[in-house]
Structures are given as C-alpha cells and as structure tokens.
C-alpha atoms as a PDB file:
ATOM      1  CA  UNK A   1       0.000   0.000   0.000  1.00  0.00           C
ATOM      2  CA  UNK A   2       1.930   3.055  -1.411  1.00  0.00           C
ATOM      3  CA  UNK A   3       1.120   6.235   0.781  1.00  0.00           C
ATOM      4  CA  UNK A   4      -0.649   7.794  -1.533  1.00  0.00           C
ATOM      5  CA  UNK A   5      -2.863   5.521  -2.479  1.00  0.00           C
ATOM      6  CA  UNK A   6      -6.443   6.460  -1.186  1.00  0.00           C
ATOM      7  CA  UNK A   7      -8.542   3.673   1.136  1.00  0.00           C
ATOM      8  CA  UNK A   8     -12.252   3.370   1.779  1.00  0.00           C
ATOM      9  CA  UNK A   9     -11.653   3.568   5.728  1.00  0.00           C
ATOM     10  CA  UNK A  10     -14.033   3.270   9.078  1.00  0.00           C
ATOM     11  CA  UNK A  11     -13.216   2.524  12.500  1.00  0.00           C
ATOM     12  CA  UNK A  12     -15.617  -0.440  14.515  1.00  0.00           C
ATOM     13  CA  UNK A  13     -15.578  -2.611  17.523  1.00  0.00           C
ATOM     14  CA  UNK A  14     -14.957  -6.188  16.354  1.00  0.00           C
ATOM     15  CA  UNK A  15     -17.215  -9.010  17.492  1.00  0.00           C
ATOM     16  CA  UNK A  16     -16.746 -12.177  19.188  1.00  0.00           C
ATOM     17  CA  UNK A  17     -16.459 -15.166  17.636  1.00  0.00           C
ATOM     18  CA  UNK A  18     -19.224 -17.058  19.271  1.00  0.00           C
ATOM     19  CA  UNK A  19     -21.223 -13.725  18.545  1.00  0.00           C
ATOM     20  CA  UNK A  20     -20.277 -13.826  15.221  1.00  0.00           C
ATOM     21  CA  UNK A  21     -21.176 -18.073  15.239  1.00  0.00           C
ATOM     22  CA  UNK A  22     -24.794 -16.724  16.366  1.00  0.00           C
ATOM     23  CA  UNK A  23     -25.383 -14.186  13.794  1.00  0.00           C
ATOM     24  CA  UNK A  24     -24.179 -16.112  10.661  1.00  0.00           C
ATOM     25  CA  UNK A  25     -27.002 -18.746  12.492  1.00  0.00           C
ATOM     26  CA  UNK A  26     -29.682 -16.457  12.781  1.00  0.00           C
ATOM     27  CA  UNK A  27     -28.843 -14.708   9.051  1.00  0.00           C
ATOM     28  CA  UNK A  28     -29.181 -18.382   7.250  1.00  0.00           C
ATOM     29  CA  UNK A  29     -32.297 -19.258   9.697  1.00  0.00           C
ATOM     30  CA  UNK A  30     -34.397 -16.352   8.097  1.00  0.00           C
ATOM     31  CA  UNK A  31     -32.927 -16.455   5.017  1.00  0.00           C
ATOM     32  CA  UNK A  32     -31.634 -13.307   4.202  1.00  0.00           C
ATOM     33  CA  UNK A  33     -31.058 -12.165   1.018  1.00  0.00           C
ATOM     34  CA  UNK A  34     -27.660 -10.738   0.263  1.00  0.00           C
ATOM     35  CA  UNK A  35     -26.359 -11.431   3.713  1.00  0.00           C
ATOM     36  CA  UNK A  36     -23.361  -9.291   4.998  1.00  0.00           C
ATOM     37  CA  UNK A  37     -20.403 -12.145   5.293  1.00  0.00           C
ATOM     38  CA  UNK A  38     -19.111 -12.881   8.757  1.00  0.00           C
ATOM     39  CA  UNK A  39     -15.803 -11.381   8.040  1.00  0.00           C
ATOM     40  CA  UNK A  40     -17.851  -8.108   7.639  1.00  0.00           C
ATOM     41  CA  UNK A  41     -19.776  -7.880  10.696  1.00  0.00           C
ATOM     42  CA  UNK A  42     -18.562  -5.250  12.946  1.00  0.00           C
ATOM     43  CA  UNK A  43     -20.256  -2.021  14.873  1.00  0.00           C
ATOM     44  CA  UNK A  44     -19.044   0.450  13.198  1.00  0.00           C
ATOM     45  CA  UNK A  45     -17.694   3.641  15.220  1.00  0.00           C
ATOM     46  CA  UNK A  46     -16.931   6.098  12.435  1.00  0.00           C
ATOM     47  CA  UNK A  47     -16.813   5.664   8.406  1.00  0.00           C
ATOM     48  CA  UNK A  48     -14.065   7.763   7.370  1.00  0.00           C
ATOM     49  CA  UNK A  49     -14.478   7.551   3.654  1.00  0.00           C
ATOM     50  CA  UNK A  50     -11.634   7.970   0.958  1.00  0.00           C
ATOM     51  CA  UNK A  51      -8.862   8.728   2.547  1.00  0.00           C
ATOM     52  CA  UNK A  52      -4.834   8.821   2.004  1.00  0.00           C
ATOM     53  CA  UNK A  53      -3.069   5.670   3.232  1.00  0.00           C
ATOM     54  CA  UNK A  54      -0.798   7.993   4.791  1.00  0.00           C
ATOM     55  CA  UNK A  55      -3.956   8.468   7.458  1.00  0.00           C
ATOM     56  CA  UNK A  56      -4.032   5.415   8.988  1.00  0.00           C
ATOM     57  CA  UNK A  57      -1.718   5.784  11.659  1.00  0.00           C
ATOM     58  CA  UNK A  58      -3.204   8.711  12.634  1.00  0.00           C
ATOM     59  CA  UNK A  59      -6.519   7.151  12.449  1.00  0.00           C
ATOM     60  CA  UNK A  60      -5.559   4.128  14.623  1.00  0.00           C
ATOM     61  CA  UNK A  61      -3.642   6.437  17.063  1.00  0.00           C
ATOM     62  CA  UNK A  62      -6.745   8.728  17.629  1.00  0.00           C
ATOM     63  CA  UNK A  63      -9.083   4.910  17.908  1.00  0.00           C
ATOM     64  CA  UNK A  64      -6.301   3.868  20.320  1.00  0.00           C
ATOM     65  CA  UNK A  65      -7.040   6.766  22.294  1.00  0.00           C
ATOM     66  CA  UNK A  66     -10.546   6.163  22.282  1.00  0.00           C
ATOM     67  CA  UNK A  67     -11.145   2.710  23.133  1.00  0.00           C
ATOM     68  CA  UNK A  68      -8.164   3.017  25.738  1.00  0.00           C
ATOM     69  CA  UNK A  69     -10.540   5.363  27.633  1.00  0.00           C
ATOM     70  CA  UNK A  70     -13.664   3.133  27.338  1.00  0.00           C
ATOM     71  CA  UNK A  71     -15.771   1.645  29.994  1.00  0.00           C
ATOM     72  CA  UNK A  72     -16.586  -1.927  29.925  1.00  0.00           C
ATOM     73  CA  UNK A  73     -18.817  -2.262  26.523  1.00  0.00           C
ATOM     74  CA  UNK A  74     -22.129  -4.554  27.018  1.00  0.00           C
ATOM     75  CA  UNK A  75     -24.148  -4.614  23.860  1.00  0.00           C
ATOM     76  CA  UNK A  76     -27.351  -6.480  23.503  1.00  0.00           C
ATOM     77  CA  UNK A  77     -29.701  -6.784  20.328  1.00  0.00           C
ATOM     78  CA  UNK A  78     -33.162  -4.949  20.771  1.00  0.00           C
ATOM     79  CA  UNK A  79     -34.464  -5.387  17.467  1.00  0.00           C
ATOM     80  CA  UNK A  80     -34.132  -5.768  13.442  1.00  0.00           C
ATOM     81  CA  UNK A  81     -34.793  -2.560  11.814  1.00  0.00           C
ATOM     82  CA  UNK A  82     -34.375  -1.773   7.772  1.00  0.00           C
ATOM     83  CA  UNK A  83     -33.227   1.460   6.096  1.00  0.00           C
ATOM     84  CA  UNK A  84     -33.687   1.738   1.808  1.00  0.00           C
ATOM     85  CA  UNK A  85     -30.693  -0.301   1.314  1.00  0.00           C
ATOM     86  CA  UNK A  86     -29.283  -2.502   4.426  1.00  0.00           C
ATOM     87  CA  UNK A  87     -30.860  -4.706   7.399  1.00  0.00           C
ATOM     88  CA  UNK A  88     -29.951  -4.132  10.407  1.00  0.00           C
ATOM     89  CA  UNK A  89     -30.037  -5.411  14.077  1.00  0.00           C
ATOM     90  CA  UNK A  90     -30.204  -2.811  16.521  1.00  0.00           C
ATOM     91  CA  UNK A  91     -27.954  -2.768  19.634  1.00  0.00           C
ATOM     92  CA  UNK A  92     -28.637  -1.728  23.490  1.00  0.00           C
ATOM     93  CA  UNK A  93     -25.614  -0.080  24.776  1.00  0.00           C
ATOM     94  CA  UNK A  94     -25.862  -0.298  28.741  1.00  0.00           C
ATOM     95  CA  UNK A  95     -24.352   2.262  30.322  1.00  0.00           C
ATOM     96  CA  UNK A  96     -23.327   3.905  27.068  1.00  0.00           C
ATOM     97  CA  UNK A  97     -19.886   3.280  26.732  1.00  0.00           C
ATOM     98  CA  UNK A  98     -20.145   2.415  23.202  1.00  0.00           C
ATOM     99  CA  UNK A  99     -21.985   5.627  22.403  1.00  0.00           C
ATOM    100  CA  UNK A 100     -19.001   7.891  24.460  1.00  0.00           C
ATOM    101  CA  UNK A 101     -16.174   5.494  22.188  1.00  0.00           C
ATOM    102  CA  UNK A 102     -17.783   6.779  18.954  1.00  0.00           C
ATOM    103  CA  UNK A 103     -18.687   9.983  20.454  1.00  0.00           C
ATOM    104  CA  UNK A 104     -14.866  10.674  21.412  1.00  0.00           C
ATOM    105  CA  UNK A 105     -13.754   8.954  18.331  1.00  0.00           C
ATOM    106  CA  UNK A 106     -15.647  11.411  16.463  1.00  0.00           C
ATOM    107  CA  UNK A 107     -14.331  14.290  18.390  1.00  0.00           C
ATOM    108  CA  UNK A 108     -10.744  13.931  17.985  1.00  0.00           C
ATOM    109  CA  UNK A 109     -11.427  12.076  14.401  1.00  0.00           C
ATOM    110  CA  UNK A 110     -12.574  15.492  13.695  1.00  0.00           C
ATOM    111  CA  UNK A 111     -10.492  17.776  15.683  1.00  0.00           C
ATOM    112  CA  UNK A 112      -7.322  16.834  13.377  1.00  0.00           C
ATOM    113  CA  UNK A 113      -9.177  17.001  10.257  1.00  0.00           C
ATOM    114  CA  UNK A 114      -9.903  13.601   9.441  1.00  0.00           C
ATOM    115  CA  UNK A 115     -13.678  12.995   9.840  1.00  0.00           C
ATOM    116  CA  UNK A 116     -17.289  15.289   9.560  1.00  0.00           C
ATOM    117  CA  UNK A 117     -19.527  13.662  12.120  1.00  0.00           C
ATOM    118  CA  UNK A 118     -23.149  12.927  11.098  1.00  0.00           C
ATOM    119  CA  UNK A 119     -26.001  15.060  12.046  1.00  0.00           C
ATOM    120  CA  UNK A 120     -28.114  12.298  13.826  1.00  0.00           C
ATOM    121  CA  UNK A 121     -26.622  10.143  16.839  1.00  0.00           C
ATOM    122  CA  UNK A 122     -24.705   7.164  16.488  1.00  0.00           C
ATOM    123  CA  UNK A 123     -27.080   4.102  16.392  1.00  0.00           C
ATOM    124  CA  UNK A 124     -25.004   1.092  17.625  1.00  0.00           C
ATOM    125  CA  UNK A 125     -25.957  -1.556  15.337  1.00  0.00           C
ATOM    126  CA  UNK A 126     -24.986  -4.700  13.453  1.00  0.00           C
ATOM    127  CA  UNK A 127     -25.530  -4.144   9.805  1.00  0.00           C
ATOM    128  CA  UNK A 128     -26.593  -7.923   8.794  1.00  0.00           C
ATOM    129  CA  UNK A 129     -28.286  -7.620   4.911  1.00  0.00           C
ATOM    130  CA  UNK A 130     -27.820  -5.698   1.921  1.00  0.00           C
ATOM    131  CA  UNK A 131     -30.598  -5.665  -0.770  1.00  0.00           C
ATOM    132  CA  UNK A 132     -31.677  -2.782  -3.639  1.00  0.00           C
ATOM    133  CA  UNK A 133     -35.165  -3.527  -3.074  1.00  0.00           C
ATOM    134  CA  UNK A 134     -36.376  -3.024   0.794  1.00  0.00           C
ATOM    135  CA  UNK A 135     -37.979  -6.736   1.521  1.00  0.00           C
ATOM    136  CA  UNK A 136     -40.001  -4.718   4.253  1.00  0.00           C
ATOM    137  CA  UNK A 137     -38.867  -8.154   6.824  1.00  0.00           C
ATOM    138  CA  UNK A 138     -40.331  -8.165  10.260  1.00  0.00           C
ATOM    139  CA  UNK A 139     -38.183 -10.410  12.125  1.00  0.00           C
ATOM    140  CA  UNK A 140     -37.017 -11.071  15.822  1.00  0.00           C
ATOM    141  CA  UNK A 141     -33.124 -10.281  16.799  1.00  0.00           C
ATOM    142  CA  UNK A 142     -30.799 -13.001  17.314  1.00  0.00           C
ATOM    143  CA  UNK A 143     -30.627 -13.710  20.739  1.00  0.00           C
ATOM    144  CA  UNK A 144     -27.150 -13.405  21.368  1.00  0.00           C
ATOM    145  CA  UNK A 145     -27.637 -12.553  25.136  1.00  0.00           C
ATOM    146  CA  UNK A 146     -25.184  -9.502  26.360  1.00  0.00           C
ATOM    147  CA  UNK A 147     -22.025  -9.412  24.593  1.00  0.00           C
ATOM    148  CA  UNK A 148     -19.257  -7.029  24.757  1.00  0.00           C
ATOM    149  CA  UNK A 149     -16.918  -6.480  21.921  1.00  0.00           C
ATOM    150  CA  UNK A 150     -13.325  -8.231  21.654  1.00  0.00           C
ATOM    151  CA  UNK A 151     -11.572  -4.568  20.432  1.00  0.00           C
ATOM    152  CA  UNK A 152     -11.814  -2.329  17.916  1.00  0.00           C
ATOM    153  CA  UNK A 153     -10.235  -1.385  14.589  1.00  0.00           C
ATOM    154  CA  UNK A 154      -9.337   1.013  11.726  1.00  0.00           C
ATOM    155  CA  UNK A 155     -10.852  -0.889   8.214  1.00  0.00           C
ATOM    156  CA  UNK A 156     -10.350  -0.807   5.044  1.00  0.00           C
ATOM    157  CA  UNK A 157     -13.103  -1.461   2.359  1.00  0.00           C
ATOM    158  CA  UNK A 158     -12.287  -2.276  -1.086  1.00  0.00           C
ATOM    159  CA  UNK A 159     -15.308  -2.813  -3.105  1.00  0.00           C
ATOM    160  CA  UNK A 160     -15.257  -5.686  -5.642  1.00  0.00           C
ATOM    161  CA  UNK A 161     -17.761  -7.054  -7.834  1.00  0.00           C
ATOM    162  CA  UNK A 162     -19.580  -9.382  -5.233  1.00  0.00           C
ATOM    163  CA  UNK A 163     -19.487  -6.834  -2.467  1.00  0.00           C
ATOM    164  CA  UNK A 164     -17.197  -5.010  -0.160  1.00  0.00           C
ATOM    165  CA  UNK A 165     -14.485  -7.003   1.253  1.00  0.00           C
ATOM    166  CA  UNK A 166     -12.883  -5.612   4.788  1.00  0.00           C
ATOM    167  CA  UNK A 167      -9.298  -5.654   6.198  1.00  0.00           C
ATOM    168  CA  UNK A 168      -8.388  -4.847   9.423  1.00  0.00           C
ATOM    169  CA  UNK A 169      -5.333  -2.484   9.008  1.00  0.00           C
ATOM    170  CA  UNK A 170      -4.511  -2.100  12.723  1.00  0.00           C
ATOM    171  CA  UNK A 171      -6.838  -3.329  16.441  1.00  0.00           C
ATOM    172  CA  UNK A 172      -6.628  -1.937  19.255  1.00  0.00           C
ATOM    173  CA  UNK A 173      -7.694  -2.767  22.907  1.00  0.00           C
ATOM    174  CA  UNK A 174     -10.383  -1.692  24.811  1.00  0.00           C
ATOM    175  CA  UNK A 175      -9.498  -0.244  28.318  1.00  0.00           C
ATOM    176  CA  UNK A 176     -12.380  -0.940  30.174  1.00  0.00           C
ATOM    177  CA  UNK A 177     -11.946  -4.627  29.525  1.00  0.00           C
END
C-alpha cells in the first residue's frame, strides 16, 4: 500500500467469535437475502471515507485513544430494523460506553481534520443484509444474550464485484476490559 494511495476507511468494535457463530445462524435461519459475510460484521464507530493511506496511523492512534478510555462495553440486540438499502439489528448499549467510544472517536477524528460527524446520533448496530429492493422483513433479533466487543479497529473497504471485502489495518484494545 503506497502512501498515496487512497482507502475506503471506518473505525468499529470487532465481534466475538461465538457472537459472530450466532449471527451467521440467525442470518441463514431467516434467510436473508444478500447477507453481509461474517468477516464483515462489525459495529461500526466512524466511516471515514476515501482517505490517504498515509492516514491510517493517525486514524488508529486517535481509535487507540478512544477505546483506551472506554468503559466496559455490554451490547445487547433490541431489534431488526431496515433502512432503503441494508438490514440491520439494533444494539442496546448499557451504560453507554459504546456511544461515548464513537462519540470521542468522532471528536478527535474530527479535531485533526480527518472525519465530519453525522447530524443524527450514532445508532449502535450490526448491519446484517444488503438488498436494492427493501424486503419490508419483520423479524425477531438473534438472541445473542449480552455481549461485549473483543476490540476495535481502523478498516479498510475495497469494493469488488460481489461486495465489499474488509481488512483490518490495525486493532486496538479496549481499556475498560
């Protein structure tokens, strides 16, 4: 990766494997169409965008930062909910110390020039479906119990012909943990 090269990047809290095992389950149990691969299920933090390879340390050092200042993390799923173009399942964050890791991330993302934080608040969530046409599904969340993420990471997406593939470029710990 030459530094100049420009990378489709995001930030997210990476999910355990047995959390993972569940939602793979629970995708092929109802079926859905277009399913996001396991190797693509995260919550993401912060999408970044097109940026300069030359970004990513930053990136990671401003994550590290972040997640180093995070309570423990408990996520559980409240519900399935679909926008236009993706299913999702909808997280609980107890406590909120998800919500103040992507808040903070956001903050200093932005306070060295390297993000634009959305208008509406962060919605933790597990995006688990793609489709062009909105099935309009009404289905019940996995039941993955309480879960709390393994760490987080700076991503890179490349889009190919069968759907975005993503790389973790660097992980960091959480400190609550």
């Amino acid at each position: 990766m030459g530094g100049g090269e420009r990378l489709r990047l995001f930030c997210a809290l990476r999910l355990p494997e047995d959390v993972l095992d569940d939602l793979t389950a629970w995708q092929a149990g109802h079926g859905l169409v277009r399913a996001v691969p396991r190797g693509n299920l995260h919550v993401t933090l912060a999408f970044l965008g097109a940026r300069p390879a030359d970004d990513v340390p930053a990136v990671a050092r401003e994550l590290a930062a972040a997640a180093g200042n995070a309570e423990p993390i408990v996520l559980t799923p409240l519900r399935y909910r679909e926008t236009r173009s993706v299913g999702m399942v909808v997280l609980a964050d107890a406590g909120g110390a998800a919500t103040s890791v992507a808040d903070e991330l956001g903050e200093r993302l932005e306070r060295v020039g390297l993000f634009r934080p959305e208008r509406r608040p962060w919605l933790p969530h597990v995006t688990v479906s793609r489709f062009r046409e909105r099935p309009r599904l009404e289905l019940p969340p996995p039941d993955l119990g309480r879960f709390s993420p393994s760490d987080a990471a700076v991503y890179s997406s490349v889009l190919r012909p069968g759907g975005a593939e993503y790389e973790a470029l660097e992980s960091v710990a959480l400190g609550g943990r």
